[in-house]
Protein backbone atom coordinates (compact mmCIF):
# COMPACT_ATOMS: atom_id res chain seq x y z
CA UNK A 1 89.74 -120.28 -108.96
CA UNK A 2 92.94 -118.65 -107.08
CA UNK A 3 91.57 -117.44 -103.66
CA UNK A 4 92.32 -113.82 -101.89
CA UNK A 5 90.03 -114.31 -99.27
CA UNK A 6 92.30 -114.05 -96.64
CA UNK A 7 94.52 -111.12 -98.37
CA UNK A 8 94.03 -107.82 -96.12
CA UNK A 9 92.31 -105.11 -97.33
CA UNK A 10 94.00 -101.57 -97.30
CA UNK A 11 93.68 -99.41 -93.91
CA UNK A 12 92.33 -96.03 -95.81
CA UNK A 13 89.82 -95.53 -98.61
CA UNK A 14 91.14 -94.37 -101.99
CA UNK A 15 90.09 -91.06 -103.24
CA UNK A 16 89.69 -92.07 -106.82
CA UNK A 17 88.40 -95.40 -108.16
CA UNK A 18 87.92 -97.08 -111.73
CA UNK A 19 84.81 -98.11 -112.38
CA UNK A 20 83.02 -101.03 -114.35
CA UNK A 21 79.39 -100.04 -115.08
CA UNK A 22 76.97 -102.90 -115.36
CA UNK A 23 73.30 -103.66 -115.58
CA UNK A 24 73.44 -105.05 -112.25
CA UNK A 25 73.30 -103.62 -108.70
CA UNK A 26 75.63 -104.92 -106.15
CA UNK A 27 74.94 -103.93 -102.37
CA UNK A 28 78.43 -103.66 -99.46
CA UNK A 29 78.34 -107.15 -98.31
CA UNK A 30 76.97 -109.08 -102.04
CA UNK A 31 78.83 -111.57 -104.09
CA UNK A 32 79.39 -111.02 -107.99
CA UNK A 33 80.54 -112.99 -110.85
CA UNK A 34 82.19 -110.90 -113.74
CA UNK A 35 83.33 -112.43 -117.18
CA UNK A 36 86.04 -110.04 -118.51
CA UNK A 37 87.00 -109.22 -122.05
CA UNK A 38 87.25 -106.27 -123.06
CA UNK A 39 90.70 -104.83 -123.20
CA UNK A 40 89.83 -102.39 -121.14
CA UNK A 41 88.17 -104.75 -118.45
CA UNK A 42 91.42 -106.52 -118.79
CA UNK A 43 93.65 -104.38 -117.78
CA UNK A 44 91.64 -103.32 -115.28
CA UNK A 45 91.88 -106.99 -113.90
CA UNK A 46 95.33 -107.71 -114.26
CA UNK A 47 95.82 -104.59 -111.81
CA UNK A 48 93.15 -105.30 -109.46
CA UNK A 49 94.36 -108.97 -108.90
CA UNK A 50 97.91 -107.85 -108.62
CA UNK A 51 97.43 -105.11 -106.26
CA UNK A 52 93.58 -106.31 -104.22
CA UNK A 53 92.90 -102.99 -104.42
CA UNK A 54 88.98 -101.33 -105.27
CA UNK A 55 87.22 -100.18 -108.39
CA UNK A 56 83.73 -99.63 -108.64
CA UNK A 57 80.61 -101.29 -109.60
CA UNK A 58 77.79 -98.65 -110.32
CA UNK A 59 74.34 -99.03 -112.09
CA UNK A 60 74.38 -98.54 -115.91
CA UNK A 61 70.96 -95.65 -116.82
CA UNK A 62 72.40 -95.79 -120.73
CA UNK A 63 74.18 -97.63 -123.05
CA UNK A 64 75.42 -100.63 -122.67
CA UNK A 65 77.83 -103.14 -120.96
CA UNK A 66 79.86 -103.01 -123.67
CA UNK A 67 81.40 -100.04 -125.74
CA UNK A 68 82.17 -96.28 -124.44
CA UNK A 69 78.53 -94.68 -124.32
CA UNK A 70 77.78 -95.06 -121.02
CA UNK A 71 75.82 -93.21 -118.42
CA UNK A 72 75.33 -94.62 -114.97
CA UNK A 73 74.01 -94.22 -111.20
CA UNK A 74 76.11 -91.55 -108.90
CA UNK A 75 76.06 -94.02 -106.04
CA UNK A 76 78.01 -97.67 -106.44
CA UNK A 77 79.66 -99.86 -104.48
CA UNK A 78 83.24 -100.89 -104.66
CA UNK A 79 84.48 -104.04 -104.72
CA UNK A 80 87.55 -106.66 -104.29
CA UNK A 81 88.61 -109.41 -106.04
CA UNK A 82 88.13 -112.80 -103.83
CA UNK A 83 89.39 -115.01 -106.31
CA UNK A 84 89.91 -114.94 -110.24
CA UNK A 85 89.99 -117.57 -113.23
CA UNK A 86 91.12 -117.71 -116.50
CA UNK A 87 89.15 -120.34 -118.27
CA UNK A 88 90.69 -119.48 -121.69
CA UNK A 89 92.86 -116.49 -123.17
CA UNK A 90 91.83 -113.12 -123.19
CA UNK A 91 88.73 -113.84 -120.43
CA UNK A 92 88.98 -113.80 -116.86
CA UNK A 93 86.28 -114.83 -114.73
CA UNK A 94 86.17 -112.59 -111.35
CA UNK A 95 84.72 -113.18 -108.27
CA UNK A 96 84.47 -109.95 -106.75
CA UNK A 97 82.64 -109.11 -103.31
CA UNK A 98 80.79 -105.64 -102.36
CA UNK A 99 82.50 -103.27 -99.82
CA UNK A 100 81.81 -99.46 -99.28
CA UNK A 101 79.35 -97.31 -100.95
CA UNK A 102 80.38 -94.39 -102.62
CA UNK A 103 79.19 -91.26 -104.12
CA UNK A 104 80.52 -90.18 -107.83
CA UNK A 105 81.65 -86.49 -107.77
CA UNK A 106 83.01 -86.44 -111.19
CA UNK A 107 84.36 -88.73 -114.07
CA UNK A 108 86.10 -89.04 -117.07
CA UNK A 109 87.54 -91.34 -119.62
CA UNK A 110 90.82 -91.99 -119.27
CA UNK A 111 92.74 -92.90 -122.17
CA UNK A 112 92.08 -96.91 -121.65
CA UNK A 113 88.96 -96.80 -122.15
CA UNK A 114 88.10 -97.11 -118.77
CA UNK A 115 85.76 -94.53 -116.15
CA UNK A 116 87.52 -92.99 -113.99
CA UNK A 117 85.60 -91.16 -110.65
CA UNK A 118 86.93 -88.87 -107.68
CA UNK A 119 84.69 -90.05 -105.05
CA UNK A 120 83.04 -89.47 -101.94
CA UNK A 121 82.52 -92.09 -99.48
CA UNK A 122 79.45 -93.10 -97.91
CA UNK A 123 79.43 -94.00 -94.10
CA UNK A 124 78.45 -97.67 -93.38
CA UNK A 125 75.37 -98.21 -92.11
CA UNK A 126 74.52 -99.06 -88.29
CA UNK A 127 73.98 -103.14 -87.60
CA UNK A 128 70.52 -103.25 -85.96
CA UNK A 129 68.68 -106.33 -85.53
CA UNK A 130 66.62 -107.41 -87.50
CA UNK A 131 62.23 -106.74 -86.35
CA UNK A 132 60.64 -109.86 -85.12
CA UNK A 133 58.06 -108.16 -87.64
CA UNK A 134 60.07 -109.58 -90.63
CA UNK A 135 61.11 -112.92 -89.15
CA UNK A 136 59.47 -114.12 -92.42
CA UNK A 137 61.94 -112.31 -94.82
CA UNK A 138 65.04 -113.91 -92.70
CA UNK A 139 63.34 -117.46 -93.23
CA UNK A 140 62.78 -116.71 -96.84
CA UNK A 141 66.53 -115.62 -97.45
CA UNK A 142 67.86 -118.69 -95.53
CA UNK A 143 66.01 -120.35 -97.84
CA UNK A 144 66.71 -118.93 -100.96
CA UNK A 145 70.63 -119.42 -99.80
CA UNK A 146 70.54 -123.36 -98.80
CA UNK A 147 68.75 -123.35 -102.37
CA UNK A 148 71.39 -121.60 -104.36
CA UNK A 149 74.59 -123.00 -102.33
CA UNK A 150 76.48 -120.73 -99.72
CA UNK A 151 79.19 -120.46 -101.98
CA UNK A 152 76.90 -117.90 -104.06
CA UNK A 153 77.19 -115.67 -100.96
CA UNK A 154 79.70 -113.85 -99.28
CA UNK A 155 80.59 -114.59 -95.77
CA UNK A 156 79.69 -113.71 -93.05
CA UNK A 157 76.30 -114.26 -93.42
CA UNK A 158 74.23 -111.90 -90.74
CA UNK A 159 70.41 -113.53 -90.92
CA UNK A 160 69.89 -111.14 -87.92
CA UNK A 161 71.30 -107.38 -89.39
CA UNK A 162 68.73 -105.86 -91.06
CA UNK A 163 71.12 -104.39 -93.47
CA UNK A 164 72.50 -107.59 -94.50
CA UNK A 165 68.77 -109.42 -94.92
CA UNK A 166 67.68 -106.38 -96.92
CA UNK A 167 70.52 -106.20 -99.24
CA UNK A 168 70.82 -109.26 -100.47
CA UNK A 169 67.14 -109.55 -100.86
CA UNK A 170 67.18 -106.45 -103.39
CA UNK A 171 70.09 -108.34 -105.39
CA UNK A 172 68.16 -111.20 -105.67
CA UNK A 173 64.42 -110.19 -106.31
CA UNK A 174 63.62 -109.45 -110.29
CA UNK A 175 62.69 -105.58 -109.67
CA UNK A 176 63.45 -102.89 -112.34
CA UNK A 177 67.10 -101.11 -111.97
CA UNK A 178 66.11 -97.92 -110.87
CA UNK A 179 64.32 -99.20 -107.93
CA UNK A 180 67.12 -101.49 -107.17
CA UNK A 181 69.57 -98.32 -107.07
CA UNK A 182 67.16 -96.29 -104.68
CA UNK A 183 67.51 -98.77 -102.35
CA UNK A 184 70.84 -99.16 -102.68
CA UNK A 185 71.10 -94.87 -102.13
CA UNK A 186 68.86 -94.74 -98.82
CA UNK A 187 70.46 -95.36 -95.56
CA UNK A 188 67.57 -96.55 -93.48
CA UNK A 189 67.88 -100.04 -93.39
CA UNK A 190 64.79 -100.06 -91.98
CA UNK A 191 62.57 -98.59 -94.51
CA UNK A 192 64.58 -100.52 -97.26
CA UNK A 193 63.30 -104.20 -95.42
CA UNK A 194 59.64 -102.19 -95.14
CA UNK A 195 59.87 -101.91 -99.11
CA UNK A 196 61.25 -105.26 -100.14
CA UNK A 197 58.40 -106.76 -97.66
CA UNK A 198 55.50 -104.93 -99.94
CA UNK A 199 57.43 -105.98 -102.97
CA UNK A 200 57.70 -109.70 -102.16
CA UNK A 201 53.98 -109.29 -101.26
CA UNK A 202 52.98 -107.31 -104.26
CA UNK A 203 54.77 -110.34 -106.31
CA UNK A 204 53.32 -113.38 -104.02
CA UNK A 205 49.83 -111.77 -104.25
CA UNK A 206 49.36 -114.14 -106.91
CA UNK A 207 49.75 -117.36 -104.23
CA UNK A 208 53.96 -117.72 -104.75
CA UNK A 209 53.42 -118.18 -100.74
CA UNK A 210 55.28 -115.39 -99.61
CA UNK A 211 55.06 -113.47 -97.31
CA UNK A 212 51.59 -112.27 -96.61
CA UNK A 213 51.76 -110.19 -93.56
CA UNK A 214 51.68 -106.22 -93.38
CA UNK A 215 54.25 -104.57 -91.15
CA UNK A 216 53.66 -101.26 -89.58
């Protein structure tokens, strides 16, 4: 793949971005493969790779993937392209990374094809340190990356922010969309590691061997 990791992003936030709903939630900070082929999605590469600028990943509610009919989530988060591939013609393969959070304040179709939303940007969360209460959810993350590779990640990896453990938790856990995209909407990374801890233990309650313990 053709690299843009070091490529600088742009000093101000845009006020309208193009988005690419997907049955997938991506959190600031996460790591995302797309296949592209749609025409639409196409075009919408072949800009984003030429310029590095943002579009926006948001949670599909309706329809699908594919096609026109789409509903989706108010709150996304846009991305970059780190690096691109084009293993034959008319597909690229994009490796995009997670950014800011935004809020949708209207759409529309533009004539591509392609959603098009005047946002509203969300303020980045605070780093706090991660609660010696969930040491157990940093161990199981570090784990879960020297498992998958750290080149399924996105640098730098922050074992200690409690925004940064719970995130990338919620991408990888198997939980239903919409409780994916709450989590994605609150802003208290502390009550977003609370719920992923009684998820993982709701799921290991069968003796997975997680994470057992119940923090306050």
């Amino acid at each position: 793949m053709l690299s843009f990791l070091g490529r600088k992003s742009a000093s101000t936030l845009p006020d309208t971005l193009q988005l690419f709903p997907l049955g997938t939630t991506l959190f600031p900070g996460g790591r995302l493969g797309l296949k592209v082929f749609e025409q639409r999605y196409l075009e919408l590469a072949k800009s984003r790779i030429a310029d590095g600028q943002l579009f926006g990943i948001v949670t599909l509610t309706g329809g699908s993937e594919v096609g026109v009919e789409q509903t989706f989530s108010k709150v996304g988060t846009a991305v970059r392209v780190a690096s691109f591939d084009m293993p034959q013609a008319g597909i690229f393969q994009l490796d995009v990374v997670g950014e800011d959070r935004f809020e949708i304040v209207n759409s529309a179709i533009g004539k591509t094809g392609l959603h098009r939303a005047v946002v509203r940007w969300i303020r980045p969360e605070p780093k706090v340190k991660l609660p010696s209460t969930y040491a157990e959810l940093r161990e199981l993350l570090s784990q879960i990356i020297s498992r998958a590779g750290e080149d399924k990640f996105a640098e730098p990896f922050d074992l200690e922010d409690s925004t940064w453990v719970g995130s990338r938790l919620v991408e990888i856990l198997q939980l239903p969309p919409s409780i994916k995209q709450s989590l994605l909407e609150i802003n208290d990374a502390g009550l977003r590691l609370k719920t992923v801890y009684q998820l993982i233990n709701r799921i290991g309650s069968g003796g997975s061997g997680q994470p057992t313990g119940k923090p306050s």
